[in-house]
N, C-alpha and C. Protein backbone atom coordinates (compact mmCIF):
# COMPACT_ATOMS: atom_id res chain seq x y z
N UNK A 1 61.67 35.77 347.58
CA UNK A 1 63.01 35.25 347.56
C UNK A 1 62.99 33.75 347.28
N UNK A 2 62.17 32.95 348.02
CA UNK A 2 62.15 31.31 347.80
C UNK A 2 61.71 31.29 346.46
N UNK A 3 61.16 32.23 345.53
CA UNK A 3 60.51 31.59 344.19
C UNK A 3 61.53 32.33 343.41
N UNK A 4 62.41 32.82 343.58
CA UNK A 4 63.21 33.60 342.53
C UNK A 4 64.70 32.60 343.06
N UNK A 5 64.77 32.98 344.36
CA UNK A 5 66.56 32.54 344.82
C UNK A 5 67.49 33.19 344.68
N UNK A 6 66.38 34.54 344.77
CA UNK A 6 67.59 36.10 344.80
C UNK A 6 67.39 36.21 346.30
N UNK A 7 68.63 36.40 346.85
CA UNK A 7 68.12 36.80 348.52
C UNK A 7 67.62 38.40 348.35
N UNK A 8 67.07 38.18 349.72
CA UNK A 8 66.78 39.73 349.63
C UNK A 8 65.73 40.53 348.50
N UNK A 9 65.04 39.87 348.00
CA UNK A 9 64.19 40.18 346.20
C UNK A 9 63.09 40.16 346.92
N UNK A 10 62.55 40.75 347.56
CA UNK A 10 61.12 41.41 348.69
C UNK A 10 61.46 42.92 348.74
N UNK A 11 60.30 42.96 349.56
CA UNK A 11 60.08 44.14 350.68
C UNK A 11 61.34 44.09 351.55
N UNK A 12 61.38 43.21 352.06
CA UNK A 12 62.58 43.15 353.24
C UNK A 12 63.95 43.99 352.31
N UNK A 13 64.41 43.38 351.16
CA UNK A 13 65.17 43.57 350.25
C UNK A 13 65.42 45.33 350.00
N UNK A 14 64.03 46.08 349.71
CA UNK A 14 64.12 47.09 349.38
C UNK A 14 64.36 48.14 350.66
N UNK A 15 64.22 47.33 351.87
CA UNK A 15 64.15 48.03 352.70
C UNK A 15 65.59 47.91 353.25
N UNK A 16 66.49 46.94 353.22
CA UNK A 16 67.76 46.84 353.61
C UNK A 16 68.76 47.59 352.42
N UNK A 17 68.38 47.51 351.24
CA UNK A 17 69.11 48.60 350.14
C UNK A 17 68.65 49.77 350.31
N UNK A 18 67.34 50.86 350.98
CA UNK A 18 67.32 51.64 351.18
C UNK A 18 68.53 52.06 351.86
N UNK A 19 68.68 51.02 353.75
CA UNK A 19 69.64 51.56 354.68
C UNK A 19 70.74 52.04 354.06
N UNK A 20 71.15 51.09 353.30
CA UNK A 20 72.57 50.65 352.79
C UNK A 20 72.45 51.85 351.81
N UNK A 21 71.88 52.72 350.44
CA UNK A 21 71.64 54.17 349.74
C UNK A 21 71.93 53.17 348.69
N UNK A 22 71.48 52.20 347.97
CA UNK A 22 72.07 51.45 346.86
C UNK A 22 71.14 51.14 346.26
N UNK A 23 71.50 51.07 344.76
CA UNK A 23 70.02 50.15 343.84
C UNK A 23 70.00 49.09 343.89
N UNK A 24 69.69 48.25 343.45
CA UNK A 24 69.24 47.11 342.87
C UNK A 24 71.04 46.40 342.53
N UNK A 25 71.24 47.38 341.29
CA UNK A 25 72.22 47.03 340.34
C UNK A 25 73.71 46.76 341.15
N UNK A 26 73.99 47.81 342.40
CA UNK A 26 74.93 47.94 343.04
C UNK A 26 74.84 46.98 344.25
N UNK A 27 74.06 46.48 344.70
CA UNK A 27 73.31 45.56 345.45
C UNK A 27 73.98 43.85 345.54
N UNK A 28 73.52 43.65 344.37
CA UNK A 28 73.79 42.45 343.83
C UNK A 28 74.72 42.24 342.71
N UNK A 29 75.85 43.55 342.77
CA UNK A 29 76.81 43.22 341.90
C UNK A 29 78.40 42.73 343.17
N UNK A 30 78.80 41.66 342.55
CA UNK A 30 79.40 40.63 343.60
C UNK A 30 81.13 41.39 343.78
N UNK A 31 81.14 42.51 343.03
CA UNK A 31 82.23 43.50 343.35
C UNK A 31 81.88 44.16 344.89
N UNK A 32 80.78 44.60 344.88
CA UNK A 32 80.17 45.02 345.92
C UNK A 32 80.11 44.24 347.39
N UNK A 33 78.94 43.25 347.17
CA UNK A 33 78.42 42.60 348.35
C UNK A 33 78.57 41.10 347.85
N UNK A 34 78.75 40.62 349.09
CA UNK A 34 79.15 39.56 349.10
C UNK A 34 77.57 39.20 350.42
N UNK A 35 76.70 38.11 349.72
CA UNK A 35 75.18 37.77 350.51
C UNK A 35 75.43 36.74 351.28
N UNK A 36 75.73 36.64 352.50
CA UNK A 36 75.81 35.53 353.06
C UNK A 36 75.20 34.90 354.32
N UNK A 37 73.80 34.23 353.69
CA UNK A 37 73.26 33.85 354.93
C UNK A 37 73.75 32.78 355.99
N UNK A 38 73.03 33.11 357.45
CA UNK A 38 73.16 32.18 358.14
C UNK A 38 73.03 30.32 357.95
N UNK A 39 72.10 30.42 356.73
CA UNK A 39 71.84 28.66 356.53
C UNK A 39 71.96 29.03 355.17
N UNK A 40 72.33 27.98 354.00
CA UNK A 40 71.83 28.00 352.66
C UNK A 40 70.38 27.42 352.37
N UNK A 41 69.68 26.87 353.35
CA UNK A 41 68.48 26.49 353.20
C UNK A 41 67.39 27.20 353.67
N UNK A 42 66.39 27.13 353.30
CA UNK A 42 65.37 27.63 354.37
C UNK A 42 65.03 26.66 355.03
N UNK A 43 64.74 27.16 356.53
CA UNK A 43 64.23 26.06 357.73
C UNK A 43 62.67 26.29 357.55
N UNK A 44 61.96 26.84 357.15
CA UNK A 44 60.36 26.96 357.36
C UNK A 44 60.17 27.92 358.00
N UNK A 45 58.80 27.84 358.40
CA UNK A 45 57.85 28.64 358.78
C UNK A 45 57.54 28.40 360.28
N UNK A 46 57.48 29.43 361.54
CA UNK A 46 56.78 28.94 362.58
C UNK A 46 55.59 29.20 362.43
N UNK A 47 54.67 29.18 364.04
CA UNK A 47 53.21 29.25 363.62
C UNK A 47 52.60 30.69 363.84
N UNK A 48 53.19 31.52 363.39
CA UNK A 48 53.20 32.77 363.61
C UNK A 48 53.25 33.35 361.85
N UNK A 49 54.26 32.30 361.29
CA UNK A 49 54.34 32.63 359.78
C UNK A 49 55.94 33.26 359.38
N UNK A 50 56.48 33.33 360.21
CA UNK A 50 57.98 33.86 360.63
C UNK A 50 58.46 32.83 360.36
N UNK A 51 59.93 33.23 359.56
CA UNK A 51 60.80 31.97 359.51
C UNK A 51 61.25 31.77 360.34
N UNK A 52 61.33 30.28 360.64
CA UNK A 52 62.69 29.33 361.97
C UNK A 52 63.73 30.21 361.59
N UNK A 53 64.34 30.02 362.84
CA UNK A 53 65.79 30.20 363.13
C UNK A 53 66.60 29.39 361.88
N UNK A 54 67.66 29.70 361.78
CA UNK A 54 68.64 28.68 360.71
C UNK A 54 69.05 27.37 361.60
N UNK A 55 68.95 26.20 360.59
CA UNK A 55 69.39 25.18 361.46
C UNK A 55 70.94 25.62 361.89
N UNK A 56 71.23 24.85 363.36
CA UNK A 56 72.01 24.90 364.35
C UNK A 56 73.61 24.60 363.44
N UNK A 57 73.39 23.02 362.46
CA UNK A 57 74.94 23.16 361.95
C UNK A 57 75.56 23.73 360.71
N UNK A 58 74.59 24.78 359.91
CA UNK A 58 75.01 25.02 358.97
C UNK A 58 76.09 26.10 358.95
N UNK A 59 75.96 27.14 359.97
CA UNK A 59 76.86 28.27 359.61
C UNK A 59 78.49 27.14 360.51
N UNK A 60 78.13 26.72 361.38
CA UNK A 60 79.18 25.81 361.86
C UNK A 60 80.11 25.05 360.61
N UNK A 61 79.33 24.70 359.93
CA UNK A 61 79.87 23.92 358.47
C UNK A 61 80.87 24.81 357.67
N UNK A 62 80.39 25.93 357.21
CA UNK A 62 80.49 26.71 356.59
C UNK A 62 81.47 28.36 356.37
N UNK A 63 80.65 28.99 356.98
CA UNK A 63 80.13 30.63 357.69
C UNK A 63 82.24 30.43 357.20
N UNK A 64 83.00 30.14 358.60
CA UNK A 64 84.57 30.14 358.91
C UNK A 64 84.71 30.28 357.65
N UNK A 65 85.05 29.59 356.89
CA UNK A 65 85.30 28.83 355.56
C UNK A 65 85.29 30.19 354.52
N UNK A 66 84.01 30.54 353.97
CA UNK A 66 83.72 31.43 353.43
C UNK A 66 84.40 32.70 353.47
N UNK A 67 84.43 33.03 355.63
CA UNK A 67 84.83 34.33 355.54
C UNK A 67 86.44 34.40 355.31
N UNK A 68 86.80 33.03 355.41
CA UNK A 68 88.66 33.11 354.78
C UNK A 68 88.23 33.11 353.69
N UNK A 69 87.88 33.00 352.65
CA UNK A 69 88.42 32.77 351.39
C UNK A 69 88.25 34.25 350.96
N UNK A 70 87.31 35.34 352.10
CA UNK A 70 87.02 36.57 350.96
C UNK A 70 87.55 37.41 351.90
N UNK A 71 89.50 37.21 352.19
CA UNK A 71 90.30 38.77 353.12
C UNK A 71 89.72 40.01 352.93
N UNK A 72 89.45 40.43 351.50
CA UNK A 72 89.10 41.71 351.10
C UNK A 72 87.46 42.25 351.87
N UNK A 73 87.26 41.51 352.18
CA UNK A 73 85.96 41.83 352.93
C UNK A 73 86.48 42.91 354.32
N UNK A 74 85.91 43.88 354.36
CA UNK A 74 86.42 44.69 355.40
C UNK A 74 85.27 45.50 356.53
N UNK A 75 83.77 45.00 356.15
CA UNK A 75 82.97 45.50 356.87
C UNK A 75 81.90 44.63 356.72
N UNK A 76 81.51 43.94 358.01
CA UNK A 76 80.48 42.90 358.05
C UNK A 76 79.13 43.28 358.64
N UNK A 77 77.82 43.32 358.00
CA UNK A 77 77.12 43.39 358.37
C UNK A 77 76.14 42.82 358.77
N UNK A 78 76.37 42.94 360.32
CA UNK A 78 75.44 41.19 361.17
C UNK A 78 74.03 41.63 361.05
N UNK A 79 73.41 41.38 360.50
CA UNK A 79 72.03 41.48 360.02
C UNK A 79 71.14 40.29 360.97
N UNK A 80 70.36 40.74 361.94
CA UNK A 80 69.68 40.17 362.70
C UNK A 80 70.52 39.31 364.07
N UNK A 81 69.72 38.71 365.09
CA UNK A 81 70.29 38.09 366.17
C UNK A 81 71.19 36.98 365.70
N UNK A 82 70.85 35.99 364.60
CA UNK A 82 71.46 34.70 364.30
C UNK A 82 72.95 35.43 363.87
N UNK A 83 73.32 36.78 363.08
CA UNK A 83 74.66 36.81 362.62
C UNK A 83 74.95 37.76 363.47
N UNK A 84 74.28 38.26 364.53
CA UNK A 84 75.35 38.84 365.09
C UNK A 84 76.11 37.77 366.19
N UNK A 85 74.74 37.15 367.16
CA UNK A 85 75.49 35.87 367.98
C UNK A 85 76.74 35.33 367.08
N UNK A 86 77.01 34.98 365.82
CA UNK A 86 78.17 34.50 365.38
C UNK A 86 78.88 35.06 365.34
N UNK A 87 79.17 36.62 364.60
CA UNK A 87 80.23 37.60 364.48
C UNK A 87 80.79 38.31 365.81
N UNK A 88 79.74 38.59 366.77
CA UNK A 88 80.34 39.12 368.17
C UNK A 88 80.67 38.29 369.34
N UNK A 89 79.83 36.82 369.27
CA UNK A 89 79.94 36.61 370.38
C UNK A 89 79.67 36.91 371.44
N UNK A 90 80.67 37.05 372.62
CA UNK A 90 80.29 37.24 373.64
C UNK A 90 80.08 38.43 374.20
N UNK A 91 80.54 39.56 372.60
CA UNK A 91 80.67 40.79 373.03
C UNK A 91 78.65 40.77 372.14
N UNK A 92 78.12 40.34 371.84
CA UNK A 92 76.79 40.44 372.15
C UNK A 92 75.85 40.89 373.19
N UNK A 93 74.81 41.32 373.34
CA UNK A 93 74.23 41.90 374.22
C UNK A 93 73.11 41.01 374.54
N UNK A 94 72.26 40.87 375.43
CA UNK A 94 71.66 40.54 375.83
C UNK A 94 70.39 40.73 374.78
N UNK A 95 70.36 41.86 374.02
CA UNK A 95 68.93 41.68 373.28
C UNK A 95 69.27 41.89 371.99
N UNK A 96 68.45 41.55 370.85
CA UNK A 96 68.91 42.61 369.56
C UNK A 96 68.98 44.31 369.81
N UNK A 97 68.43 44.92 370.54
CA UNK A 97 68.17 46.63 370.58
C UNK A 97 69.21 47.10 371.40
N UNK A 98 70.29 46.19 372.68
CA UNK A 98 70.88 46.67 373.18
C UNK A 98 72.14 45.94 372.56
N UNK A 99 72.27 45.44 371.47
CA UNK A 99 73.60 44.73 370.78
C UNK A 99 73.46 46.06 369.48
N UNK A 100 72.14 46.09 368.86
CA UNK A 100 72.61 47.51 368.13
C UNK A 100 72.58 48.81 368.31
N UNK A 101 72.35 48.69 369.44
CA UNK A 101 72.27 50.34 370.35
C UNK A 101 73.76 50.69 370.61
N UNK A 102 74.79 49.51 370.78
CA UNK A 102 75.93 49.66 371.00
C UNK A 102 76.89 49.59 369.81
N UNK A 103 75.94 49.96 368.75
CA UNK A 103 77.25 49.81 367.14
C UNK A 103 78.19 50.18 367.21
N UNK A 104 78.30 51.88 367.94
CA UNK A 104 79.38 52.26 367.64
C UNK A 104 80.51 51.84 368.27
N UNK A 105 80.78 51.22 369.57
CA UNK A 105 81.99 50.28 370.23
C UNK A 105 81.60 49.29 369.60
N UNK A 106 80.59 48.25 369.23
CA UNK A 106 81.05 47.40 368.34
C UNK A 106 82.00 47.55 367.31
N UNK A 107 81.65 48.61 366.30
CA UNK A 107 82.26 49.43 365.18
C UNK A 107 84.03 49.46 365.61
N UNK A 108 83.72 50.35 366.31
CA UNK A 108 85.33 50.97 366.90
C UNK A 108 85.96 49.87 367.26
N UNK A 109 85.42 49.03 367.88
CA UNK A 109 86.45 47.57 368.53
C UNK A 109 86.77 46.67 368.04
N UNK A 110 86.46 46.32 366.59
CA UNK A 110 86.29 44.90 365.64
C UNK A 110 87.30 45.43 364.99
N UNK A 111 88.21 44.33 364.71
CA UNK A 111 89.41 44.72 364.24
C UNK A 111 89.42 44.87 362.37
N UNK A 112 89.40 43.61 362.00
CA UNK A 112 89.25 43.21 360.85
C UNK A 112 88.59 42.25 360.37
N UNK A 113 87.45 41.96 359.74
CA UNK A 113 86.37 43.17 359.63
C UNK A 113 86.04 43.91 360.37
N UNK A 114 85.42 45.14 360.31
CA UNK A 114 84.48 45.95 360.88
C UNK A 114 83.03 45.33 361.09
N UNK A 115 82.38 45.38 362.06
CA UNK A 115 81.13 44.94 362.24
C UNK A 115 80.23 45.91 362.54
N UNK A 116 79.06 45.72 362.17
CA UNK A 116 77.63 46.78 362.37
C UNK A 116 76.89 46.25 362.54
N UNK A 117 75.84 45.71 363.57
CA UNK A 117 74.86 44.94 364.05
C UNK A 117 73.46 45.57 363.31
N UNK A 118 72.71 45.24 363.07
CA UNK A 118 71.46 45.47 362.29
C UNK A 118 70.29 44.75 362.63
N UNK A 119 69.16 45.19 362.57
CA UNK A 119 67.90 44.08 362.73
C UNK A 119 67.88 43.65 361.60
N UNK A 120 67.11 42.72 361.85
CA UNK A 120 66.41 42.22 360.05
C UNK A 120 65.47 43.54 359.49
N UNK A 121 65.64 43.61 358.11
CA UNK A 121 65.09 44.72 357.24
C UNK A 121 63.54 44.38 357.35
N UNK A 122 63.09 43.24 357.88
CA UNK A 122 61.61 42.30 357.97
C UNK A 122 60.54 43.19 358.35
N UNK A 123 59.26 43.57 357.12
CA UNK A 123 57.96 44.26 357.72
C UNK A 123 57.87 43.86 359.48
N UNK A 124 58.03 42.43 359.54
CA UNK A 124 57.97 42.25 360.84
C UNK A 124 58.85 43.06 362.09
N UNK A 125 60.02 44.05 361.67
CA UNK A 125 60.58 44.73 362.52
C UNK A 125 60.09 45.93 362.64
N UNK A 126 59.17 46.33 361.85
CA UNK A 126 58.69 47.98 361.31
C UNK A 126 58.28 48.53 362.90
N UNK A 127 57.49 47.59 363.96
CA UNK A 127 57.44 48.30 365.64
C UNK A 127 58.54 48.64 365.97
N UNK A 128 59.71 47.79 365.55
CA UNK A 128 61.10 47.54 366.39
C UNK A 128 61.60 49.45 366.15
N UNK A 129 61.47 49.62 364.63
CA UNK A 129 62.21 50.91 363.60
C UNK A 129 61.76 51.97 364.74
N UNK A 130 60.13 51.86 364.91
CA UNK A 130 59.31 53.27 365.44
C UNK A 130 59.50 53.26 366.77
N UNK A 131 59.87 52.13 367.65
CA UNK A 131 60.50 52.56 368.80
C UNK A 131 61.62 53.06 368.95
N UNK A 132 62.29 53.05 368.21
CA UNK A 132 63.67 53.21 367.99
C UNK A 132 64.61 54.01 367.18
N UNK A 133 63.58 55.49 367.34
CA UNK A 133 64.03 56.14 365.79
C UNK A 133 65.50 56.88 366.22
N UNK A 134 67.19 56.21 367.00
CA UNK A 134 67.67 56.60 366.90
C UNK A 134 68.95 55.50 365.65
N UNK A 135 67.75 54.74 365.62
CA UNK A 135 68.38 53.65 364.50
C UNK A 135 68.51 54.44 363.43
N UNK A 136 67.73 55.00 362.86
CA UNK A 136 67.39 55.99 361.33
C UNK A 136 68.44 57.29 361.84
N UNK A 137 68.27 57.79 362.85
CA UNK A 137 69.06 59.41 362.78
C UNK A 137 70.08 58.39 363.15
N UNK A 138 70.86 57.66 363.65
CA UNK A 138 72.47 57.78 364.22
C UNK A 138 73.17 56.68 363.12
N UNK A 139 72.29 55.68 363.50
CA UNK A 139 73.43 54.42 362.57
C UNK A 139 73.27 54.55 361.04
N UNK A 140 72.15 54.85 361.00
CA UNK A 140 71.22 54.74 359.21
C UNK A 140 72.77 55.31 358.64
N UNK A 141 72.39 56.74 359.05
CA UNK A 141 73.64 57.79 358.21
C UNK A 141 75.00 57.18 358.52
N UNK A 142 75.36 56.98 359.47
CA UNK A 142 76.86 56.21 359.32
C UNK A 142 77.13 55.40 358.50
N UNK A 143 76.02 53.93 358.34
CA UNK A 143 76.07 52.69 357.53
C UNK A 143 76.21 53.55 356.14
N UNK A 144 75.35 53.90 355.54
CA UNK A 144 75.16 55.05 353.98
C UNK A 144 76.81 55.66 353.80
N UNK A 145 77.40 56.10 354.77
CA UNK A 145 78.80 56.82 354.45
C UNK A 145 79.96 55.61 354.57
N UNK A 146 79.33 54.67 355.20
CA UNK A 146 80.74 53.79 355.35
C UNK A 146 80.22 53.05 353.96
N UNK A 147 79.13 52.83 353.50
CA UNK A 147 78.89 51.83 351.98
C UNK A 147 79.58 52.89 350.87
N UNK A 148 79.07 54.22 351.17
CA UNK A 148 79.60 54.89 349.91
C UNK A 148 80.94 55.13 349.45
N UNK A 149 81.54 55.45 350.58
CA UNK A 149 83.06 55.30 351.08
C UNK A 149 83.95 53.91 349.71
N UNK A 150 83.35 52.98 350.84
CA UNK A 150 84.16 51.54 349.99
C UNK A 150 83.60 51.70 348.60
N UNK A 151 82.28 51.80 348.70
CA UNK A 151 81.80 51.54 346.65
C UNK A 151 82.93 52.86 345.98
N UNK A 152 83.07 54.06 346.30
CA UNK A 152 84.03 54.56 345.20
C UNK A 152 85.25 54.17 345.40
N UNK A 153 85.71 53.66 346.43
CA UNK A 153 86.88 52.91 346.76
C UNK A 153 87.02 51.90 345.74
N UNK A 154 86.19 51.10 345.77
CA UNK A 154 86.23 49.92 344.72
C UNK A 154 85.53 50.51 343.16
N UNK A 155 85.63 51.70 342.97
CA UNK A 155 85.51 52.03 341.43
C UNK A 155 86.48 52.42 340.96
């Protein structure tokens, strides 16, 4: 991703368009999805090799801003701890596994947008997936019907 400046153009990438049942083409066509990270920069590397957190004032700057200008947006997907702490708040959970263990009252309770909490698509979550295989049977298939839903909606 840092040598191209396609987000998402990894492993991580193929593995979050798997969830989502989409190619490439449908992915990154801006009818579709709208990519919006927590920072526009990258913060680095810790010493583990994992990226930092996003600096503290960028989505503050920003994030608000963005999500007015695009009403038509109707289903947000908080992809990791940094976007869900912003999109839920206080209705956050104490961990990432018990903030997306609870999608579906997240789901049901978010007015406009809709929200769906997610880990990061990151090789680094692949323990998180295999403890957790009710991520793949319960939410996987929901997320896949609510993307397919809107994409023929918007054809």
């Amino acid at each position: 991703m840092h040598a191209t400046g396609i987000p998402f153009n990894d492993p991580s990438g193929d593995r979050l368009r798997d969830w989502l049942g989409v190619d490439r083409a449908a992915f990154y066509d801006p009818d579709n999805f709208a990519i919006l990270p927590m920072g526009f920069c990258f913060p680095g590397l810790d010493a583990a090799g994992g990226d930092l957190p996003p600096r503290r004032e960028c989505a503050p700057l920003w994030r608000a801003r963005l999500m007015a200008a695009m009403p038509q947006i109707d289903l947000v997907l908080a992809v990791g701890i940094h976007a869900q702490a912003w999109h839920l708040g206080a209705a956050r959970s104490a961990s990432l596994t018990e903030t997306v263990r609870d999608w579906r009252c997240i789901f049901d309770s978010a007015a406009a947008p809709k929200i769906l909490p997610l880990p990061h698509p990151s090789w680094r979550n692949s323990g998180w997936l295999k403890r957790n295989p009710w991520f793949g049977m319960d939410l996987l298939p929901f997320l896949k019907a609510q993307i397919a839903h809107r994409l023929r909606r918007n054809s």
